[in-house]
Protein backbone atom coordinates (compact mmCIF):
# COMPACT_ATOMS: atom_id res chain seq x y z
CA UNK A 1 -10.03 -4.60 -24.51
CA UNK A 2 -10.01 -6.25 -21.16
CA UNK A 3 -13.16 -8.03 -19.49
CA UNK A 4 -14.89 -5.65 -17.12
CA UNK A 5 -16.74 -8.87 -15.15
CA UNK A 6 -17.32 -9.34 -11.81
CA UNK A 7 -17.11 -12.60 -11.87
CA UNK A 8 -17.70 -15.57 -9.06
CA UNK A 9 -14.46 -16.34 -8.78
CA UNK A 10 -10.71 -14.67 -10.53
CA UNK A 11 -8.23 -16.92 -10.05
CA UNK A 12 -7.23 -18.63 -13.22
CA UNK A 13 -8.35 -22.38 -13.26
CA UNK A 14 -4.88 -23.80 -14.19
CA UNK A 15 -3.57 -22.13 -10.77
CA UNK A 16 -3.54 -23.62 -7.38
CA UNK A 17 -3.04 -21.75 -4.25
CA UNK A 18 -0.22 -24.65 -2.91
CA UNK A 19 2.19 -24.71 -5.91
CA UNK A 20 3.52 -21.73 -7.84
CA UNK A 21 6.22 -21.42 -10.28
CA UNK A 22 9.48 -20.10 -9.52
CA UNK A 23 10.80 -16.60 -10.71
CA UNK A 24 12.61 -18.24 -13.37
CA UNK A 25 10.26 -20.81 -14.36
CA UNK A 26 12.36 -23.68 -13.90
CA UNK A 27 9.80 -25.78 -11.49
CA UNK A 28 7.48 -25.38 -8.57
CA UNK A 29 7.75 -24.67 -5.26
CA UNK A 30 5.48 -24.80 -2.03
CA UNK A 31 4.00 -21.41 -0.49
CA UNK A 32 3.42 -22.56 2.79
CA UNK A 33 0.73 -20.13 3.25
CA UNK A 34 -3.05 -20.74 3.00
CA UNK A 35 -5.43 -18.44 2.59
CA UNK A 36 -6.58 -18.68 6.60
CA UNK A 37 -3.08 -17.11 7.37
CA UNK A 38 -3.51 -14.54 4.70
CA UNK A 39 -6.56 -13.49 5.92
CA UNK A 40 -5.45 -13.02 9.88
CA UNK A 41 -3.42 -10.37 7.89
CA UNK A 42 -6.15 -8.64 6.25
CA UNK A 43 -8.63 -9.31 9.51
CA UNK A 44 -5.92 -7.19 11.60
CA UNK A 45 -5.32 -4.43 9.19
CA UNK A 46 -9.12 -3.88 8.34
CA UNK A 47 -9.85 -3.64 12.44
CA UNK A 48 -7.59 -1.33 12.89
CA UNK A 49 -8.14 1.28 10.61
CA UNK A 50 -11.89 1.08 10.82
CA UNK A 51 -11.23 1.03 14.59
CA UNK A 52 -9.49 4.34 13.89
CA UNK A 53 -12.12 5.78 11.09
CA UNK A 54 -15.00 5.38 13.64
CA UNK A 55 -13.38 6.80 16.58
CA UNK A 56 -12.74 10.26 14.42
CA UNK A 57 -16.76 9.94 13.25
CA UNK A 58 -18.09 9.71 16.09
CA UNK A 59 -15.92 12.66 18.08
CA UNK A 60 -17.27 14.42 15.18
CA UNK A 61 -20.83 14.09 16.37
CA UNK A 62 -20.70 14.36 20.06
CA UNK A 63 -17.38 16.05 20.32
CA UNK A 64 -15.36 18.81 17.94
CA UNK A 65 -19.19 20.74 17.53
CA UNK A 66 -18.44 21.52 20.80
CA UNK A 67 -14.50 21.80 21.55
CA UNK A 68 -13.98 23.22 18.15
CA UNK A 69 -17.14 25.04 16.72
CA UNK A 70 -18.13 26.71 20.22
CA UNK A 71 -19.08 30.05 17.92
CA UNK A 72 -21.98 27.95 16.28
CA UNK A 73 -25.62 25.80 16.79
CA UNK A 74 -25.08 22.63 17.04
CA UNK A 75 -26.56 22.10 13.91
CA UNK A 76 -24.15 24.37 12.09
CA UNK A 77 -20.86 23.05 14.42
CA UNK A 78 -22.07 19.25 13.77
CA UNK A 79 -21.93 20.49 9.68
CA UNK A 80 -18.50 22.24 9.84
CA UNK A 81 -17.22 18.77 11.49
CA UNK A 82 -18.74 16.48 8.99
CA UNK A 83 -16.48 18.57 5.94
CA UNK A 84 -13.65 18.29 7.86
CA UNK A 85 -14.55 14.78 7.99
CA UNK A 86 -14.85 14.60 4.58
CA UNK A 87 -11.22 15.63 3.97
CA UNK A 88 -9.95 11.83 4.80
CA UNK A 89 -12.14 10.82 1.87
CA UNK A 90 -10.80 13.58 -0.48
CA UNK A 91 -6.79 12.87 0.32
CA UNK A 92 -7.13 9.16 0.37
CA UNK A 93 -6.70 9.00 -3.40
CA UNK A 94 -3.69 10.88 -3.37
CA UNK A 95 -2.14 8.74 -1.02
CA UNK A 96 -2.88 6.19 -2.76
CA UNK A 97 -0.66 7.56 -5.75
CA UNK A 98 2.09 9.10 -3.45
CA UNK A 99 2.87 5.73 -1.63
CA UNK A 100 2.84 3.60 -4.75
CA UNK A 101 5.57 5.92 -5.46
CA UNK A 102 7.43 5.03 -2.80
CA UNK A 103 6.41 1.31 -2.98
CA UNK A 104 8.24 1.37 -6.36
CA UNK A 105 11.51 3.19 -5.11
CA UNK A 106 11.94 2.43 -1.27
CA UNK A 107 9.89 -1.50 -1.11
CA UNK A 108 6.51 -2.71 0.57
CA UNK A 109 8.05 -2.47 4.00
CA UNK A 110 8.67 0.71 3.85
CA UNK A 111 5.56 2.03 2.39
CA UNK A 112 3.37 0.18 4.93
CA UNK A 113 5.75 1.12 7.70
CA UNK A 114 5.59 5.04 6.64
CA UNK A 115 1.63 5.03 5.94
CA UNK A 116 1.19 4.04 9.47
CA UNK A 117 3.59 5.83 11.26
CA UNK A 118 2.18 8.81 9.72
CA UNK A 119 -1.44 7.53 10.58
CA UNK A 120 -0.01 7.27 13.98
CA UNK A 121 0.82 10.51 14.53
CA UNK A 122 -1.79 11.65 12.88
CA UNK A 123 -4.08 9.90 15.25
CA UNK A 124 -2.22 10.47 18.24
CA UNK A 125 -2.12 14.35 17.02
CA UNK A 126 -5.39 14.98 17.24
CA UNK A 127 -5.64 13.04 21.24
CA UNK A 128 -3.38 15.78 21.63
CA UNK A 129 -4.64 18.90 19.82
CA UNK A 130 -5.68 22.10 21.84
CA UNK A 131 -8.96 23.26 22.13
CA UNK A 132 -11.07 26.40 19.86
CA UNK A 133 -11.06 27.89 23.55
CA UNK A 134 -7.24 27.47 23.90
CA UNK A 135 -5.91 28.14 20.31
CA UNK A 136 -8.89 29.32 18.38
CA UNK A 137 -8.66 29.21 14.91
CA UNK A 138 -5.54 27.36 14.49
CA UNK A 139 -6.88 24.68 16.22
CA UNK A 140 -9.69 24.33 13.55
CA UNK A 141 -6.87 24.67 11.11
CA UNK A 142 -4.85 21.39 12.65
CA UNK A 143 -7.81 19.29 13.15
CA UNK A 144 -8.07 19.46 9.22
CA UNK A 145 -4.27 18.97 8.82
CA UNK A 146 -4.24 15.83 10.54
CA UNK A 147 -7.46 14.58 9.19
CA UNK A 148 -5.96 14.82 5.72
CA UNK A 149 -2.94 12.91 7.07
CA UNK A 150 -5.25 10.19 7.95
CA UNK A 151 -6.58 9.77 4.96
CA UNK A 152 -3.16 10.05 2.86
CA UNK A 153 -2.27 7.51 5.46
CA UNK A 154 -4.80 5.42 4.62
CA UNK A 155 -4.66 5.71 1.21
CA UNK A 156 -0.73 4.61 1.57
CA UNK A 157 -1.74 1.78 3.61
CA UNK A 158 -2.79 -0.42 1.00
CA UNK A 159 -0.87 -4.01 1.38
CA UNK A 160 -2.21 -5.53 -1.54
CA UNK A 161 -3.60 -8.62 1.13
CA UNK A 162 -6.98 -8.59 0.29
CA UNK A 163 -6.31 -9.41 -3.48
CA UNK A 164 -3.80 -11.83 -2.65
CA UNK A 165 -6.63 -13.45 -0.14
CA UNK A 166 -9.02 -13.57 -3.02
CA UNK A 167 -6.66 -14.89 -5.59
CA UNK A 168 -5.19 -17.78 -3.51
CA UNK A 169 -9.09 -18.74 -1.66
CA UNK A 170 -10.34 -22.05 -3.14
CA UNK A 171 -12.47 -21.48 -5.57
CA UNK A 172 -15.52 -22.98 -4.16
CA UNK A 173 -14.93 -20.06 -0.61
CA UNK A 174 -14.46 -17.10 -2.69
CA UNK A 175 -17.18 -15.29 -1.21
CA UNK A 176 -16.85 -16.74 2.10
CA UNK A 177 -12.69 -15.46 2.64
CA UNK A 178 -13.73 -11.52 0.81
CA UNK A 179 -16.31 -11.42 3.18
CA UNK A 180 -13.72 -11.64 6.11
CA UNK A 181 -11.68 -8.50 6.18
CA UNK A 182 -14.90 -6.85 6.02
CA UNK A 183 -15.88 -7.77 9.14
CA UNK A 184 -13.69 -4.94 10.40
CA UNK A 185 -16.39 -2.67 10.16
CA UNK A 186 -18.47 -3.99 12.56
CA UNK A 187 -15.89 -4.83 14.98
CA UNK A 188 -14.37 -1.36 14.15
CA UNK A 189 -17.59 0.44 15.18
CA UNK A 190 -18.46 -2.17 18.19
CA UNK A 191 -14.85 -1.08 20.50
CA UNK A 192 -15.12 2.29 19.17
CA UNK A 193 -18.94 2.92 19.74
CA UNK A 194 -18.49 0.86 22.93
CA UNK A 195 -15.51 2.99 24.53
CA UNK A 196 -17.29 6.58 24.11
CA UNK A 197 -20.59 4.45 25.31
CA UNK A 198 -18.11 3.88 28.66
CA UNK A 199 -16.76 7.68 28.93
CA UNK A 200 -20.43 9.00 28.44
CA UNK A 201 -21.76 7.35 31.26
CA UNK A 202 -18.36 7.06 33.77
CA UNK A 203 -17.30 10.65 33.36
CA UNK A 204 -19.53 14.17 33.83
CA UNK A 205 -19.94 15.72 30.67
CA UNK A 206 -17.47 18.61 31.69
CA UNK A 207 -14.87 15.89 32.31
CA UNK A 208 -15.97 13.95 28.74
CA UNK A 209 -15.30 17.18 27.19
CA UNK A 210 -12.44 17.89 28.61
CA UNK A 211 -10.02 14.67 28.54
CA UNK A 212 -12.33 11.83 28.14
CA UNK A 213 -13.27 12.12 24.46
CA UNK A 214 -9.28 12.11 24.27
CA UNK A 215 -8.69 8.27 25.39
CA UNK A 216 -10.64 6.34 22.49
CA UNK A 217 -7.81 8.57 20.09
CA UNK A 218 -5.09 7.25 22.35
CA UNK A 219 -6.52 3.40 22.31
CA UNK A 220 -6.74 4.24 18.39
CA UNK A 221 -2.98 4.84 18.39
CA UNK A 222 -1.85 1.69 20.39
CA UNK A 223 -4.01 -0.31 17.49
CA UNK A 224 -1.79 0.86 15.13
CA UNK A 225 0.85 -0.01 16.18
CA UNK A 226 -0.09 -3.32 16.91
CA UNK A 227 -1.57 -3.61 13.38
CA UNK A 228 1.72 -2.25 11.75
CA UNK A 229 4.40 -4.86 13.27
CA UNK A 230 1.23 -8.11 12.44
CA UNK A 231 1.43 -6.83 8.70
CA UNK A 232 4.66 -6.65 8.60
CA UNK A 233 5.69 -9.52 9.67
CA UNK A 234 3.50 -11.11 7.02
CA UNK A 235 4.67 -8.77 3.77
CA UNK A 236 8.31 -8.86 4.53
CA UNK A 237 8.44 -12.57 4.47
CA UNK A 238 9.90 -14.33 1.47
CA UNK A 239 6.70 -16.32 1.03
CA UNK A 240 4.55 -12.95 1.16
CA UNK A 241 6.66 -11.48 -1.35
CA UNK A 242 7.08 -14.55 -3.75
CA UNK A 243 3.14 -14.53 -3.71
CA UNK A 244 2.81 -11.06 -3.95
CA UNK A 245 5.47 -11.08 -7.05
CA UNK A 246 4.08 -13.74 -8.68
CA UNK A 247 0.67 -12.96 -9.24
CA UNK A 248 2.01 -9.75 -10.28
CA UNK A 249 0.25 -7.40 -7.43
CA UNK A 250 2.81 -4.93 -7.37
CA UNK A 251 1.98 -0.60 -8.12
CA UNK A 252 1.93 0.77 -11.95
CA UNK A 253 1.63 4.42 -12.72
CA UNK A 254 -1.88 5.78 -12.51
CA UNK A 255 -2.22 7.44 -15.72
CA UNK A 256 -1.24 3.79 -17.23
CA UNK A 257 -4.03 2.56 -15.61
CA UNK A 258 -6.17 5.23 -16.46
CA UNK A 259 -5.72 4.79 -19.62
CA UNK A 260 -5.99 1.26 -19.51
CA UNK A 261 -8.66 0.37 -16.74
CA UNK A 262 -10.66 3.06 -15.62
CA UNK A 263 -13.52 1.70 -16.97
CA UNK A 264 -13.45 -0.90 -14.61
CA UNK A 265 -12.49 1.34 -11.92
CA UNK A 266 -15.53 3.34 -12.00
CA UNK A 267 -17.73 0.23 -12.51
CA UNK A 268 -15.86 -1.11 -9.48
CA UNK A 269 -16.72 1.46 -7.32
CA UNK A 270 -20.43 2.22 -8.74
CA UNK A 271 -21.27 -1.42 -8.01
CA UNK A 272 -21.23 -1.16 -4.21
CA UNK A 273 -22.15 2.60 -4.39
CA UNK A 274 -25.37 1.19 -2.50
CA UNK A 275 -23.19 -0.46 0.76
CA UNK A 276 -20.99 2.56 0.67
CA UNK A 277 -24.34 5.29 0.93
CA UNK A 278 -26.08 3.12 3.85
CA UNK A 279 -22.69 2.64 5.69
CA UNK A 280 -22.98 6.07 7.18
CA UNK A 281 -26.59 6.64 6.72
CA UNK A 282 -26.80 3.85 9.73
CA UNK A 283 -23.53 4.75 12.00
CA UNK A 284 -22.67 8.45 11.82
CA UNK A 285 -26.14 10.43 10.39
CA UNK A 286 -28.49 8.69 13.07
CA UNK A 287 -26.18 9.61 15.65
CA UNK A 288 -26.02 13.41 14.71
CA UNK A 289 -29.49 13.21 14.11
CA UNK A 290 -30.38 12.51 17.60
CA UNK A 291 -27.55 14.86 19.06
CA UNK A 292 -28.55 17.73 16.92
CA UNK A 293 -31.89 17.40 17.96
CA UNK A 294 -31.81 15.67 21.42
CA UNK A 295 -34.68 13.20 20.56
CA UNK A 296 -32.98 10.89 23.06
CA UNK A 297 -29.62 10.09 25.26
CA UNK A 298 -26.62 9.86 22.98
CA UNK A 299 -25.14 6.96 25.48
CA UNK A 300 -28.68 5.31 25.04
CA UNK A 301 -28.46 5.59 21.14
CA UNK A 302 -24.88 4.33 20.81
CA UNK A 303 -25.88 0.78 22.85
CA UNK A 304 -28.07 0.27 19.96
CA UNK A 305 -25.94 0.94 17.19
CA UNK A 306 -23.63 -1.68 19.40
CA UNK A 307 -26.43 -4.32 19.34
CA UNK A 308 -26.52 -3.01 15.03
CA UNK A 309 -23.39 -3.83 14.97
CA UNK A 310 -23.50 -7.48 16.30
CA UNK A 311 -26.35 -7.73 13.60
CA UNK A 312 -24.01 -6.63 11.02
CA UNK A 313 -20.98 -8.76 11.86
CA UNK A 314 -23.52 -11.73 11.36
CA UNK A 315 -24.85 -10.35 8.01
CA UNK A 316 -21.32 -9.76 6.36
CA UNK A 317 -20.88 -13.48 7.60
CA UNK A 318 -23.55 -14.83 6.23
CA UNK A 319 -23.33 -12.76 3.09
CA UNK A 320 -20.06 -15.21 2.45
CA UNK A 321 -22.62 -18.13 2.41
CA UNK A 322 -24.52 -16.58 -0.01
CA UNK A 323 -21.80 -15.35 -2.33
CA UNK A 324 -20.42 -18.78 -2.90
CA UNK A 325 -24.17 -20.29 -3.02
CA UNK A 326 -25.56 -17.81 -5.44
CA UNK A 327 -22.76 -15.44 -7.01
CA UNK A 328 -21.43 -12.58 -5.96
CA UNK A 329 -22.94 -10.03 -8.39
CA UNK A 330 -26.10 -11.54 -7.74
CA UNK A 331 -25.73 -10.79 -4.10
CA UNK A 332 -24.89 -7.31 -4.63
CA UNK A 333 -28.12 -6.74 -7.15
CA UNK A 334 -30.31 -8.35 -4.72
CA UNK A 335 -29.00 -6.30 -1.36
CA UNK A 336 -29.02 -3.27 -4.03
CA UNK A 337 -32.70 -3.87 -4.53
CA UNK A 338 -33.57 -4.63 -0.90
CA UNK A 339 -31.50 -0.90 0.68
CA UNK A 340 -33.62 0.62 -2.65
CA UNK A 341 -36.94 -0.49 -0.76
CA UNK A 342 -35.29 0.47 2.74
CA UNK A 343 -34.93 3.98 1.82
CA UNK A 344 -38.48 4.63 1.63
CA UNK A 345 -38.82 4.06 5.35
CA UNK A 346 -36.28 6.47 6.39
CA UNK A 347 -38.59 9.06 7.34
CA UNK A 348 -41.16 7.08 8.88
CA UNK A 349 -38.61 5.24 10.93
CA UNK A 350 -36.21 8.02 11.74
CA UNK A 351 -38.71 10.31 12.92
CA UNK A 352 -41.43 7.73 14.67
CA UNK A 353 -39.61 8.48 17.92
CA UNK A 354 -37.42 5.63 20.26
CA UNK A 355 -39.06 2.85 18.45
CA UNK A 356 -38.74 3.74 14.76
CA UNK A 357 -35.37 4.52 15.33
CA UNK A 358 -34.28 1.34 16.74
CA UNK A 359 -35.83 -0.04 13.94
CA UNK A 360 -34.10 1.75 11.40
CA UNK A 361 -30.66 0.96 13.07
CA UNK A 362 -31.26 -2.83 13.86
CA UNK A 363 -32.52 -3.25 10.16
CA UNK A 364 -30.19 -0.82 8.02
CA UNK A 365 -27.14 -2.40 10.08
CA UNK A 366 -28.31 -5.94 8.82
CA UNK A 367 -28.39 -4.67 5.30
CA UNK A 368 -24.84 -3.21 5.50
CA UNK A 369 -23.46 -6.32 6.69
CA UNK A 370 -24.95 -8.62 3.97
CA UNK A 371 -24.04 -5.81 1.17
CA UNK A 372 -21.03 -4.70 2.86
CA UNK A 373 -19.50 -8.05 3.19
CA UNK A 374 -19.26 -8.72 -0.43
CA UNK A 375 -18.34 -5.00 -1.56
CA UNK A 376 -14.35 -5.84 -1.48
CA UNK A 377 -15.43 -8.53 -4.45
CA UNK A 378 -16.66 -6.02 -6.71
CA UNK A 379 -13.16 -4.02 -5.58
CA UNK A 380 -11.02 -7.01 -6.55
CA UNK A 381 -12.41 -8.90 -9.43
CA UNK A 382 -12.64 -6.74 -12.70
CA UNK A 383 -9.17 -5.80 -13.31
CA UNK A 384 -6.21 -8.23 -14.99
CA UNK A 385 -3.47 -9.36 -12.34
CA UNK A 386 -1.06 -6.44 -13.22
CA UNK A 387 -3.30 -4.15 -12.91
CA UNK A 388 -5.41 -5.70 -9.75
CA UNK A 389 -2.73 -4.13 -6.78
CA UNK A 390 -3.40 -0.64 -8.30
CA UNK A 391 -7.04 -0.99 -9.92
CA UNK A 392 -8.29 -2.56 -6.07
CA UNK A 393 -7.08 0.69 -3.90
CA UNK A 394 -7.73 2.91 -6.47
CA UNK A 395 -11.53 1.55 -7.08
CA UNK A 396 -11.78 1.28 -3.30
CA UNK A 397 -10.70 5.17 -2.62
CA UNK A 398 -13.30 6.43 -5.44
CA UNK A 399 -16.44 3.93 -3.71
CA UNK A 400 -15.70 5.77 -0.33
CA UNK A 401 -15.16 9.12 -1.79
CA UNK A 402 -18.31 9.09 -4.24
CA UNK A 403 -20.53 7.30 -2.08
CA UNK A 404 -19.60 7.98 1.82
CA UNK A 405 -17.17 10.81 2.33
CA UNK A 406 -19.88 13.64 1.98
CA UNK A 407 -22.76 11.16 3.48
CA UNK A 408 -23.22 12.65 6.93
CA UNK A 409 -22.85 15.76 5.80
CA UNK A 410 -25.19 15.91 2.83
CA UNK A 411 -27.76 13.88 4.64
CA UNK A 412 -27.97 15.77 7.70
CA UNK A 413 -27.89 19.10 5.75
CA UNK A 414 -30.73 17.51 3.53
CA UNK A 415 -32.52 16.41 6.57
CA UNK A 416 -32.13 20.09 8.90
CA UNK A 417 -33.19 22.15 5.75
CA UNK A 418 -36.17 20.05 3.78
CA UNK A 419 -36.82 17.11 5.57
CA UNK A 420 -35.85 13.56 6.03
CA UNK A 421 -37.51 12.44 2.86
CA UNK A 422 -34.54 14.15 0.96
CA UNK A 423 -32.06 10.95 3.07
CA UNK A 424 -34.36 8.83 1.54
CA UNK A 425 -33.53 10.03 -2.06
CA UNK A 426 -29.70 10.28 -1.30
CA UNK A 427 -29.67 6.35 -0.47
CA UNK A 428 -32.18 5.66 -3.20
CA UNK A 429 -29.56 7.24 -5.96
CA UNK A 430 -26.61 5.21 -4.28
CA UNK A 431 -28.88 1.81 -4.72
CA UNK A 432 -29.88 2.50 -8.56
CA UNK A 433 -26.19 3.89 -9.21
CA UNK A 434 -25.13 0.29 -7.94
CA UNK A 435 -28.36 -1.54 -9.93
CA UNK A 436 -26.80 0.42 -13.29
CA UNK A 437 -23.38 -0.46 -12.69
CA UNK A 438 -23.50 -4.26 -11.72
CA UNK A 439 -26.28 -4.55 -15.32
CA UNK A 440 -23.70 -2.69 -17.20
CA UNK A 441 -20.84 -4.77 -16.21
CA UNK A 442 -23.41 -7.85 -17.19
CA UNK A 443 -23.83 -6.31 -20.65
CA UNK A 444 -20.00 -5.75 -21.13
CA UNK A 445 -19.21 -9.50 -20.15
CA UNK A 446 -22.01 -10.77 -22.54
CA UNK A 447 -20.40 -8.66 -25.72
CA UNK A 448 -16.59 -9.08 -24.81
């Protein structure tokens, strides 16, 4: 039975990142890729899809209650937008499955190229969709449609870069090169938070409704394609695929790795159950919080979250630092520990008025960015290399799905129907869920 460790560092100690063997073994030759090029790659492709992701979570706040739920409070519309939002999270594993498929038959090319054309259109799609007032139900109906083509898109967009990054990062800067594609998040949530921040205050709210909450879906579309032609040109070279081939990160079936690893895939994806819960328990949930119950300006709100974000980007940075100085499972316990105590204060903070919620934002967005920034290690690290291009997207679609597809919805439902103190339990559970997993993984290293 394989390890289930989440170790410091993966990469076998006989192996250096300069020199690999040939496919048939007869000598070496050079890459001529370092790990700084492989992670523009990963940099570009994480942007852009959280880019994408937080454009669709925050229309769901401050627009579809209104251009799709007229019929219903604002409560109940902001709820029937957070399921539909949930459907990404749902479909993502499927896509996951459906484009190894085609990985296996058609090539890497053409599975990336696919998965973001149809994330394109997806996007683009719903720029374009009709209003409730215009089609009425059906409109509802396509909203969902193309929200579960984003996340089959996403789910097919998997380019295996961030394991490849992790495997060929010198061993002493493992923590410091996973910590960079996850600095998408914040820079994600920064232009996307930062363009509705710009329509909010240019437009009248009868023009934001009507076109303006439109643009940021448009921008979200250029991204992508931007993003698809910079990963291509990186997987389609003959050095991309030599690497990619010979540390073996290529799809197998999922019931083989069932079978086979998914113990480690649901330790994988408990262990940063903790990151996962807070990540929309500080972007999406405050934001409908505030809109739901006008405590404040949204526009106001959203410059805060911006200034979060910042704080973020410098936490997942520095959580890098402290990855390589202290381990990265230590890291993850300690953060664990740390958004266990943070919970408490959600009430207090949350409902102390202007100040307690700046607070909570400017504090719970520097926890996500020193957990968040070492959650793609506990992705990456616990499978064998055959199984690592699978067992990574596959541990990665079950940590978003378990711990922050139904987050804004269960948190504000929690919140409108018995309090705030019930958030506070919902993040506490992801925090011990990760405590459990990262000292079961710990027991299962010390006995294997």
């Amino acid at each position: 039975m394989s390890s289930t460790r989440i170790p410091s560092g993966d990469v076998p100690a006989d192996f250096s990142p300069h020199s690999l063997r040939d496919a048939s073994g007869a000598g070496t030759v050079e890459s001529h890729i370092d790990p700084g090029e492989i992670a523009v790659g990963v940099i570009i492709g994480r942007a852009s899809e959280y880019f994408d992701f937080f454009v669709y979570a925050i229309a769901s706040v401050l627009v579809f209650p209104r251009v799709f739920f007229p019929f219903e409070e604002r409560l109940e519309g902001t709820l029937y937008a957070f399921l539909i939002f949930s459907f990404a999270f749902i479909a993502r594993p499927f896509g996951t499955v459906i484009f190894m498929e085609i990985q296996r038959r058609m090539g890497r090319s053409a599975k990336l190229t696919i998965a973001l054309f149809l994330l394109g259109v997806s996007t683009a799609g719903i720029a374009f969709l009709p209003t409730y007032a215009h089609l009425g139900f059906a409109a509802i109906i396509w909203l969902s449609v193309l929200r579960i083509g984003q996340g089959v898109a996403l789910g097919g967009s998997w380019d295996g870069l961030p394991s490849l990054l992790a495997l060929n990062a010198p061993e002493n800067k493992r923590g410091w090169y996973a910590m960079l594609g996850q600095l998408g998040a914040p820079f994600g949530f920064l232009l996307a938070a930062g363009l509705f921040w710009y329509m909010l205050t240019s437009l009248t709210d009868e023009e934001f409704l009507d076109w303006g909450w439109r643009y940021p879906f448009y921008v979200a579309f250029a991204i992508n394609v931007v993003a698809l032609f910079a990963r291509l040109r990186l997987v389609s070279t003959n050095e991309y695929a030599r690497l990619l081939d010979e540390r073996e990160l290529q799809p197998v079936s999922v019931f083989e790795m069932g079978r086979g690893q998914g113990r480690n895939v649901l330790i994988g994806a408990l262990a940063a159950l903790a990151s996962y819960a807070l990540f929309h328990l500080v972007t999406v949930f405050p934001l409908s919080w505030i809109s739901v119950y006008q405590t404040r300006s949204a526009s106001d709100f959203l410059q805060v979250q911006m200034l979060g974000a910042v704080l973020a980007a410098v936490g997942v940075v520095i959580s890098g630092l402290l990855a390589d100085k202290v381990g990265r499972r230590t890291t993850l316990g300690v953060l664990a520990v740390l958004i266990a105590i943070f919970s408490a204060f959600v009430p207090t903070l949350m409902g102390g008025g202007n100040a307690g919620q700046d607070v909570f934002i400017l504090v719970g967005f520097s926890l996500l960015g020193l957990s968040y920034g070492q959650a793609a290690g506990a992705v990456t690290a616990n499978f064998p290399a055959r199984f690592r291009y699978t067992g990574a997207a596959l541990t990665s679609d079950l940590a978003w799905l378990v711990g922050a597809g139904f987050a804004p919805l269960v948190a504000l439902g929690l919140s409108a129907n018995f309090g705030l103190a019930y958030v506070s339990f919902y993040l506490l559970s992801g925090a011990v869920a990760s405590l459990a997993a990262l000292s079961l993984n710990r027991a299962l290293e010390i006995r294997d």
